[in-house]
Protein backbone atom coordinates (compact mmCIF):
# COMPACT_ATOMS: atom_id res chain seq x y z
CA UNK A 1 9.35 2.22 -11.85
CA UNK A 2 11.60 -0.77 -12.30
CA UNK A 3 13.86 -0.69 -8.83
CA UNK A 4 12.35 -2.91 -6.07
CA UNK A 5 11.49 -1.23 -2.80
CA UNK A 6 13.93 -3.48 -0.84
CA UNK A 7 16.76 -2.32 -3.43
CA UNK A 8 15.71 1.59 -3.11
CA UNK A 9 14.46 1.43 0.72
CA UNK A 10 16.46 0.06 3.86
CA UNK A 11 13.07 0.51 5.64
CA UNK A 12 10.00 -1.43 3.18
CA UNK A 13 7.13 -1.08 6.50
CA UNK A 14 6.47 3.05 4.60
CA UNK A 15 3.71 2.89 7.18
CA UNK A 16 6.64 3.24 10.01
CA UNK A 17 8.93 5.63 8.59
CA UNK A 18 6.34 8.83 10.02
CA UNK A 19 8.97 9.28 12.78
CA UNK A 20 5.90 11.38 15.07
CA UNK A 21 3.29 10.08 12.50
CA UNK A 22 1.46 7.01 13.68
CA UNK A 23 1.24 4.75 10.77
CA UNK A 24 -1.08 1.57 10.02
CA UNK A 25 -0.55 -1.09 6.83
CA UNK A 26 -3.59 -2.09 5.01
CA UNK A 27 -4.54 -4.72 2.98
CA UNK A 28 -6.25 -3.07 0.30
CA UNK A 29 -7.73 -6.63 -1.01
CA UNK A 30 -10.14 -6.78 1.67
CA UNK A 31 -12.87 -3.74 0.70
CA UNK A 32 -14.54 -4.14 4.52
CA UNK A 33 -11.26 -3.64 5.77
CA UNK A 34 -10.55 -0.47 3.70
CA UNK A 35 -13.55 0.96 4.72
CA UNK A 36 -13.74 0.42 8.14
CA UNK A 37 -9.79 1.58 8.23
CA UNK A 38 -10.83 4.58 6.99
CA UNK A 39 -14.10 5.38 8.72
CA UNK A 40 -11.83 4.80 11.64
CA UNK A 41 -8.82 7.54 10.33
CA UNK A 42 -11.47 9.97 9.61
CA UNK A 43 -12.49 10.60 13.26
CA UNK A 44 -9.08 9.81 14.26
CA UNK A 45 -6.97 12.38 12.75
CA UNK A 46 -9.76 15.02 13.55
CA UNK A 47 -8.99 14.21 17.14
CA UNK A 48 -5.50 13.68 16.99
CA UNK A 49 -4.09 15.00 13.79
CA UNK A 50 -1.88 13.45 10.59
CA UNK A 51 -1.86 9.32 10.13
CA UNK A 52 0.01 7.39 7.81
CA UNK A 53 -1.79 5.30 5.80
CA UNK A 54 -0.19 2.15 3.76
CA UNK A 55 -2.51 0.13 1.33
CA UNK A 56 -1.29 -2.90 -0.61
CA UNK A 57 -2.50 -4.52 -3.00
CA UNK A 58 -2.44 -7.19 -5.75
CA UNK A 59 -1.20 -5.88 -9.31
CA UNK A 60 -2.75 -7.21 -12.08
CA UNK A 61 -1.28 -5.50 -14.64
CA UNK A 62 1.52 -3.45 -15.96
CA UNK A 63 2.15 0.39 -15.21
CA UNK A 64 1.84 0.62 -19.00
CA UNK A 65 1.45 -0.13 -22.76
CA UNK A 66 5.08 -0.45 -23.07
CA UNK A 67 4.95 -2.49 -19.18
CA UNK A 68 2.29 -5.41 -20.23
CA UNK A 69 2.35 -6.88 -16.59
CA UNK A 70 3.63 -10.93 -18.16
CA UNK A 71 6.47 -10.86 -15.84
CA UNK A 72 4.32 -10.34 -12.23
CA UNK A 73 1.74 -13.23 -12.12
CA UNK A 74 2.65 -17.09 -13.51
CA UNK A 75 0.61 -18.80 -16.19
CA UNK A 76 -1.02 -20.81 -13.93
CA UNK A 77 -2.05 -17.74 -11.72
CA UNK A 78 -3.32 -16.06 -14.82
């Protein structure tokens, strides 16, 4: 929970690491593009089998009671 993906990855782009898997990155902030993304996985991978599928998105809070979140957005973002 608290070790950075570029300290525990040497690849970050999960959406390439499939090897045979075709893989897409998504920005999960945008709802349209979430659902056309997967409107458009759903017929592919019942042509063509597995797909990768990487959403980010913004955290707002913590992971936890005992992680409040304070330390990922600035006051004036807040």
């Amino acid at each position: 929970m608290g070790t950075s993906q570029d300290r525990a990855s040497y690849n970050t782009k999960f959406y390439t690491r499939g090897d045979l898997i075709p893989g897409l990155h998504i920005d999960a902030q945008n709802v349209l593009m979430v659902r056309e993304t997967m409107k458009w996985a759903g017929a592919y991978v019942k042509k063509n089998g597995p797909l990768f599928l990487e959403f980010n998105t913004y955290r707002y809070h913590g992971h936890s009671m005992s992680d409040p979140g304070i330390t990922y957005r600035t006051k004036e973002e807040v």
